[in-house]
C-alpha atoms as a PDB file:
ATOM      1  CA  UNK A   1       2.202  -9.687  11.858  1.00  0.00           C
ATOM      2  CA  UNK A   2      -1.220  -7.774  11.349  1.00  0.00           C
ATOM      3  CA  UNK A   3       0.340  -4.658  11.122  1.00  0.00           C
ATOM      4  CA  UNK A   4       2.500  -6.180   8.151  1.00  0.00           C
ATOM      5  CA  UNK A   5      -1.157  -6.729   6.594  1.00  0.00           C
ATOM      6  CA  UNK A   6      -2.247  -3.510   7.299  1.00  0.00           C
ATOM      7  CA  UNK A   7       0.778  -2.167   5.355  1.00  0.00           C
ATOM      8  CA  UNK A   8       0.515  -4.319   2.641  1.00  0.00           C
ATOM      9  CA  UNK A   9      -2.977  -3.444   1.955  1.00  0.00           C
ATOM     10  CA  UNK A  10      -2.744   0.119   2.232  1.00  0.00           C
ATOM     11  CA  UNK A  11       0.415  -0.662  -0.840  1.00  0.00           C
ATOM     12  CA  UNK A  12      -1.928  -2.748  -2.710  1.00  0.00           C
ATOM     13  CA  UNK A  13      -4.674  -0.278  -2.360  1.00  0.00           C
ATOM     14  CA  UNK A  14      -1.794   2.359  -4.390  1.00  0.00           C
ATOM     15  CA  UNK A  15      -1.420   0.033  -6.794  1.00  0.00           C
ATOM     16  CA  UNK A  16      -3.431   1.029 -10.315  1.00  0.00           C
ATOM     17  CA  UNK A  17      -5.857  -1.536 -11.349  1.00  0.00           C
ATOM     18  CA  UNK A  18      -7.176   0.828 -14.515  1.00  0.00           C
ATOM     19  CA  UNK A  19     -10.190   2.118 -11.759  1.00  0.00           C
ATOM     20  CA  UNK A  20     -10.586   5.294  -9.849  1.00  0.00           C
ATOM     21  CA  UNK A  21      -9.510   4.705  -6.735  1.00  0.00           C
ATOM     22  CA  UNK A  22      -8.921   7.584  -3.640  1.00  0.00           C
ATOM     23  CA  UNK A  23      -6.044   5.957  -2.309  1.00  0.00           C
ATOM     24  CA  UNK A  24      -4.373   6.568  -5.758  1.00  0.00           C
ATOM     25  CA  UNK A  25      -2.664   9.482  -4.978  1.00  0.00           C
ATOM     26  CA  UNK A  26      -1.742   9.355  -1.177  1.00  0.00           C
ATOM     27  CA  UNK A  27       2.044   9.188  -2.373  1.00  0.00           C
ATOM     28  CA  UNK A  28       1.477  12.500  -4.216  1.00  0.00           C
ATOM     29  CA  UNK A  29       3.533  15.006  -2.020  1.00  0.00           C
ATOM     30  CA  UNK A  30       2.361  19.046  -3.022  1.00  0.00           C
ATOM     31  CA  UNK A  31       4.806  22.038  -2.285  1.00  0.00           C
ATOM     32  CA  UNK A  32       2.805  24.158   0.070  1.00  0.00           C
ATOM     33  CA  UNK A  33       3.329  27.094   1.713  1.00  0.00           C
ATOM     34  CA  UNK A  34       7.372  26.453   1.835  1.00  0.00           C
ATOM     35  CA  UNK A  35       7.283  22.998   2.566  1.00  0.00           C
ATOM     36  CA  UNK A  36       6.705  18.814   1.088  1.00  0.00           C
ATOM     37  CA  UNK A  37       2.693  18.378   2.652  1.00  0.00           C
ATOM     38  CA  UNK A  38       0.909  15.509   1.228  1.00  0.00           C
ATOM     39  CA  UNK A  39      -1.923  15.698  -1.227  1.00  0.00           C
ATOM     40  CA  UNK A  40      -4.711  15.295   1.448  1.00  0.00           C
ATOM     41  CA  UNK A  41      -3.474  17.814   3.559  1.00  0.00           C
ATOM     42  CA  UNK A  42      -4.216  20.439   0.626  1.00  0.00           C
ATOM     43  CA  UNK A  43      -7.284  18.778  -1.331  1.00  0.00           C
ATOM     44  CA  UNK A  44      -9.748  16.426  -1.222  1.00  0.00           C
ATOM     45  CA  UNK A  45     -10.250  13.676  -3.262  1.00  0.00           C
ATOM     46  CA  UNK A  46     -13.223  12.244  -4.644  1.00  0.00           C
ATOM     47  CA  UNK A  47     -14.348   9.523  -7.062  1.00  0.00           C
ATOM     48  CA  UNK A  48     -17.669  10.996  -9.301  1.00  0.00           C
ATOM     49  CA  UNK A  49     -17.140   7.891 -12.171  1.00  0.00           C
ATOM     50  CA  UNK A  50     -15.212   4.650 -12.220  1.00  0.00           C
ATOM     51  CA  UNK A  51     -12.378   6.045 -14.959  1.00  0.00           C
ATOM     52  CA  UNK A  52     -11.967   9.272 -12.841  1.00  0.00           C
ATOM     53  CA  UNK A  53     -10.629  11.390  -9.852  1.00  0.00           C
ATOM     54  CA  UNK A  54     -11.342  14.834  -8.891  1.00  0.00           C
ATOM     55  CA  UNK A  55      -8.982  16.851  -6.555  1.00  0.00           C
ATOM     56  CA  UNK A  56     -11.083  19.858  -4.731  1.00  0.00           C
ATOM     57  CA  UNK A  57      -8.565  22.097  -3.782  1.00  0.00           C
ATOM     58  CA  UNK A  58      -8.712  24.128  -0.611  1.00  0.00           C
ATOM     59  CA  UNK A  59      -6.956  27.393  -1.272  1.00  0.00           C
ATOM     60  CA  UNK A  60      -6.890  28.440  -5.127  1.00  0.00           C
ATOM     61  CA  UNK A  61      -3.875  29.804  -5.667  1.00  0.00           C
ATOM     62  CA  UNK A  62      -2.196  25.995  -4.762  1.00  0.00           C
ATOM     63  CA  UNK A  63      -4.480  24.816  -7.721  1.00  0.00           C
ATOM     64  CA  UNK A  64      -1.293  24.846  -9.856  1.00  0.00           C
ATOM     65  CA  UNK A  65       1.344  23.209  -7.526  1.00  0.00           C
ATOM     66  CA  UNK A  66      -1.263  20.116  -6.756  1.00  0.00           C
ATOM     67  CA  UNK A  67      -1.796  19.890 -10.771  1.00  0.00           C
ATOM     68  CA  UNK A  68       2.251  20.153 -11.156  1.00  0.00           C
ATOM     69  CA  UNK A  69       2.598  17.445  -8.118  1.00  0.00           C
ATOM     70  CA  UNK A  70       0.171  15.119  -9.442  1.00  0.00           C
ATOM     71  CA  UNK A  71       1.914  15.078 -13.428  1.00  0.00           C
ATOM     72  CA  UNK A  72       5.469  14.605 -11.785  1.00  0.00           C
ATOM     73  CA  UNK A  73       4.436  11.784  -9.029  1.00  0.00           C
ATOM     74  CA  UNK A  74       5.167   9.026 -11.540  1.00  0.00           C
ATOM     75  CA  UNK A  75       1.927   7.670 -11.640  1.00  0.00           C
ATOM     76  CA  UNK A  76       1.443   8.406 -15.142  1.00  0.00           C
ATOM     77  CA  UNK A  77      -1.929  10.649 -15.181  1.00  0.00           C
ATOM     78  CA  UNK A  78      -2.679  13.755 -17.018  1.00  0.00           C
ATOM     79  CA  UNK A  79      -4.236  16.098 -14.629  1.00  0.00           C
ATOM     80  CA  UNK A  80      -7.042  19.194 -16.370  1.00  0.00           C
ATOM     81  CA  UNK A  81      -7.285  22.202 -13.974  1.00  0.00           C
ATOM     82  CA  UNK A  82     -10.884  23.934 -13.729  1.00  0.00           C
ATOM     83  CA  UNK A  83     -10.678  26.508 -11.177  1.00  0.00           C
ATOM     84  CA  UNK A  84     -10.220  24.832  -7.780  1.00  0.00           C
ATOM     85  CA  UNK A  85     -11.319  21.585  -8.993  1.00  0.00           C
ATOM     86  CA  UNK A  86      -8.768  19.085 -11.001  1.00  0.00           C
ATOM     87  CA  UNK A  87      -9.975  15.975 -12.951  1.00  0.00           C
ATOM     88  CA  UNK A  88      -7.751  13.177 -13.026  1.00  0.00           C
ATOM     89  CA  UNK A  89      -8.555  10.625 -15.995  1.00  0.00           C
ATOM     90  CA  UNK A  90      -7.642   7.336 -15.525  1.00  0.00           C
ATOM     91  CA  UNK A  91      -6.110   5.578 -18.700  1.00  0.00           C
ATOM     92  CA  UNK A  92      -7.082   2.174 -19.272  1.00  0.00           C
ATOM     93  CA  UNK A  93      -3.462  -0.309 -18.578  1.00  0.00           C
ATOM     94  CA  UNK A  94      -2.360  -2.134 -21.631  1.00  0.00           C
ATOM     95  CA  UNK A  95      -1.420  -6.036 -20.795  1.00  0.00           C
ATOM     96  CA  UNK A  96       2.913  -4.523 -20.901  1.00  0.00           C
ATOM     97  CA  UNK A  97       1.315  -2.444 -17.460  1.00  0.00           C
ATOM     98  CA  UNK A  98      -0.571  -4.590 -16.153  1.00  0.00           C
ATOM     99  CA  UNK A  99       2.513  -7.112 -15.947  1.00  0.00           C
ATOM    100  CA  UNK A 100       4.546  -4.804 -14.484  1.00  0.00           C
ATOM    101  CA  UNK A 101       2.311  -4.338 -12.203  1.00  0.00           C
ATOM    102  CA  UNK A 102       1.567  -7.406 -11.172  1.00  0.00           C
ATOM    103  CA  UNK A 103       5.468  -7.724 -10.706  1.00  0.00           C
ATOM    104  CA  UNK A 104       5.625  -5.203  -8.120  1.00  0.00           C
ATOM    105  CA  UNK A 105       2.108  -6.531  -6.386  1.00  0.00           C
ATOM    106  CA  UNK A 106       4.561  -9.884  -5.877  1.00  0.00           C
ATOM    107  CA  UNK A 107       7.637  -7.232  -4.496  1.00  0.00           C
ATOM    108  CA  UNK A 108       5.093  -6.144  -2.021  1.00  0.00           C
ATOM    109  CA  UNK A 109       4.020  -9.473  -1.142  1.00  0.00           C
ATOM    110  CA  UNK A 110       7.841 -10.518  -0.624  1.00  0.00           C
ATOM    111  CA  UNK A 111       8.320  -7.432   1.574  1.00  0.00           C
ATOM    112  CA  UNK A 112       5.489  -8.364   3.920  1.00  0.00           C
ATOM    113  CA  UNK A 113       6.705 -12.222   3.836  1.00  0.00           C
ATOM    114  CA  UNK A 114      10.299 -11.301   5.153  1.00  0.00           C
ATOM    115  CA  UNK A 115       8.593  -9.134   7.522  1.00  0.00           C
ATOM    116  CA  UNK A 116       6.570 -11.759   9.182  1.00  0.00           C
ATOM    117  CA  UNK A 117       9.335 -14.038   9.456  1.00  0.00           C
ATOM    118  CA  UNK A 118      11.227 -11.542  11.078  1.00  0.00           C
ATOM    119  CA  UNK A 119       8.818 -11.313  13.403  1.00  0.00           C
ATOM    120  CA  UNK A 120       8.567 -15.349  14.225  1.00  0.00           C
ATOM    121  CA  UNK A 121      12.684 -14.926  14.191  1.00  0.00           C
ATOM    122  CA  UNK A 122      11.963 -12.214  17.226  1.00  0.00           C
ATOM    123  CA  UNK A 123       9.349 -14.260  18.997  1.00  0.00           C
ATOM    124  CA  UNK A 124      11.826 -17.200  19.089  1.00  0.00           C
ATOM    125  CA  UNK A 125      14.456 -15.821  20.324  1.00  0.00           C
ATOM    126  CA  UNK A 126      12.743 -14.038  22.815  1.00  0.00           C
ATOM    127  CA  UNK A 127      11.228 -17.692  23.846  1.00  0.00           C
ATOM    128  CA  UNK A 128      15.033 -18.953  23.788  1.00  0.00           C
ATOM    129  CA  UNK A 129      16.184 -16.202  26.246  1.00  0.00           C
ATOM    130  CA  UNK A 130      13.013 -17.297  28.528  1.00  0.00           C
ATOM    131  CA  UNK A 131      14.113 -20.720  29.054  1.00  0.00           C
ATOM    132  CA  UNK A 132      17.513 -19.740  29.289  1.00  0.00           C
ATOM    133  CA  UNK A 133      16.622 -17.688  32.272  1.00  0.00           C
ATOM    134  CA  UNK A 134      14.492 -20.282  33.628  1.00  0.00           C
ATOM    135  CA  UNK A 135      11.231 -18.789  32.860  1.00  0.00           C
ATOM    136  CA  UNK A 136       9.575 -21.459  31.240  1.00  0.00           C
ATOM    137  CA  UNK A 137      10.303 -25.151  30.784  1.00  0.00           C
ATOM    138  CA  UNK A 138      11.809 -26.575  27.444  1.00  0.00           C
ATOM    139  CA  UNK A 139       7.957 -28.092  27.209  1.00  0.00           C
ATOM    140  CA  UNK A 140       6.701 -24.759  27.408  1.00  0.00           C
ATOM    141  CA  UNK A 141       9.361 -23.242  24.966  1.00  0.00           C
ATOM    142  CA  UNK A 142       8.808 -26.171  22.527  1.00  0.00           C
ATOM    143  CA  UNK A 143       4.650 -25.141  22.416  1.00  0.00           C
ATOM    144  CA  UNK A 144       5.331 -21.973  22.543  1.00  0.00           C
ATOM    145  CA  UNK A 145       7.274 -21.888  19.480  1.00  0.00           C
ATOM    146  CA  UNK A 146       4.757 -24.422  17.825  1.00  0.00           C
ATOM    147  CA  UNK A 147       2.096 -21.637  17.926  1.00  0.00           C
ATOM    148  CA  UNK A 148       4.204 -18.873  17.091  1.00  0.00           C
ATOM    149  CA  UNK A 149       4.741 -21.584  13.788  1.00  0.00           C
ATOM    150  CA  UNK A 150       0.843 -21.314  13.516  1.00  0.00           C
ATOM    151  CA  UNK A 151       0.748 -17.814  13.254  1.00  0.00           C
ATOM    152  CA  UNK A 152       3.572 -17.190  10.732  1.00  0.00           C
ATOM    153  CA  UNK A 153       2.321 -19.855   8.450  1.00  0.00           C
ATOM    154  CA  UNK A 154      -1.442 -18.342   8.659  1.00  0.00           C
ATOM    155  CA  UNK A 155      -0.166 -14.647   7.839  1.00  0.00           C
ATOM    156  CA  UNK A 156       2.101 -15.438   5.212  1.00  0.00           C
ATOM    157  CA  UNK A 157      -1.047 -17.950   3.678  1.00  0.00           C
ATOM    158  CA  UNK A 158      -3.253 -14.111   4.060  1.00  0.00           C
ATOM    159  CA  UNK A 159      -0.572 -12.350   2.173  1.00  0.00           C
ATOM    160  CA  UNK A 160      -0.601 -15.121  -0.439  1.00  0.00           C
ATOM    161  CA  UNK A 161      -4.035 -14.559  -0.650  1.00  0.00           C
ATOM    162  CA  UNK A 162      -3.893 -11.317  -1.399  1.00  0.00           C
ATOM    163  CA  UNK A 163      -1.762 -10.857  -3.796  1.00  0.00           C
ATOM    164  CA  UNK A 164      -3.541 -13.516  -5.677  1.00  0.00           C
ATOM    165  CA  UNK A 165      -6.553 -11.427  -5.115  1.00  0.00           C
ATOM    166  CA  UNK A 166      -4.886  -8.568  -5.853  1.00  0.00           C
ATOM    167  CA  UNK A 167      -3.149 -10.184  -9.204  1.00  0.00           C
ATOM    168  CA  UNK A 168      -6.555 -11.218 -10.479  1.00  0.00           C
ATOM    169  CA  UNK A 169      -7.852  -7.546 -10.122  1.00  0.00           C
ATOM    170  CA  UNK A 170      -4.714  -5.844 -12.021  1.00  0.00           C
ATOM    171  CA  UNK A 171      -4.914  -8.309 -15.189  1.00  0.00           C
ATOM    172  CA  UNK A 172      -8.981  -7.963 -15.617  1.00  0.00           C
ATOM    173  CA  UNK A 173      -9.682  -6.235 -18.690  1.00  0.00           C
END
């Protein structure tokens, strides 16, 4: 269940929120050398002001393909190449975006609900095949699955938060 958390931060954190933000472009894949690497392998990427990004690339002649990668990932910036070094502007989000978003912020936050659950689903059947083997007692089973109850209801109530926390940092202005 933490590891569900984990995820779904690290897919909040690639969400835009109209700031600069590192993790922005960790789904930017770069063809390098022959192959799909991803943007980190071939760049760094740093945050100088709030509205934008800078990509220092490594090797100057990929200086192009990052700039190319970044334009088609989807993400809906206009990379400016200077030499080894690419600024990434970050638009502001008009309120249409910033719904949108906020609609796949609550995908997200389904994902990571059915997740957990499938996890408690696991963790009770596994409790079920212990007294069936004579492992534990029914008592035992019954408590048992109590606490596993405990724990699904508190991570699903931390995703909750989080998307609300989340939700209330896309739609600020």
């Amino acid at each position: 269940m933490d590891s569900t958390l984990d995820v779904l931060k690290k897919e909040f954190a690639g969400l835009r929120t109209g700031r600069a933000h590192a993790s922005l472009l960790d789904p930017v894949m770069v063809d390098a050398y022959g192959s799909a690497m991803p943007l980190n392998q071939v760049a760094n990427v740093n945050v100088p002001e709030p509205r934008m990004l800078t990509v220092q690339v490594w090797d100057r002649s990929m200086a192009k393909a990052v700039e190319k990668a970044i334009r088609d990932a989807g993400l809906g910036l206009n990379p400016a190449a200077e030499g080894q070094t690419i600024r990434v502007p970050i638009p502001p989000l008009n309120e249409e975006r910033r719904t949108e978003l906020t609609k796949v912020a609550g995908k997200y936050a389904e994902h990571a609900r059915v997740a957990i659950r499938n996890v408690r689903r696991d963790g009770m059947d596994h409790l079920k095949r212990m007294e069936k083997d004579g492992d534990i007692s029914q008592d035992e089973h019954k408590k048992h699955g109590t606490e596993v109850q405990a724990l699904t209801d508190d991570a699903i109530k931390h995703v909750d938060e989080a998307l609300h926390k989340k939700e209330e940092e896309i739609m600020q202005v």
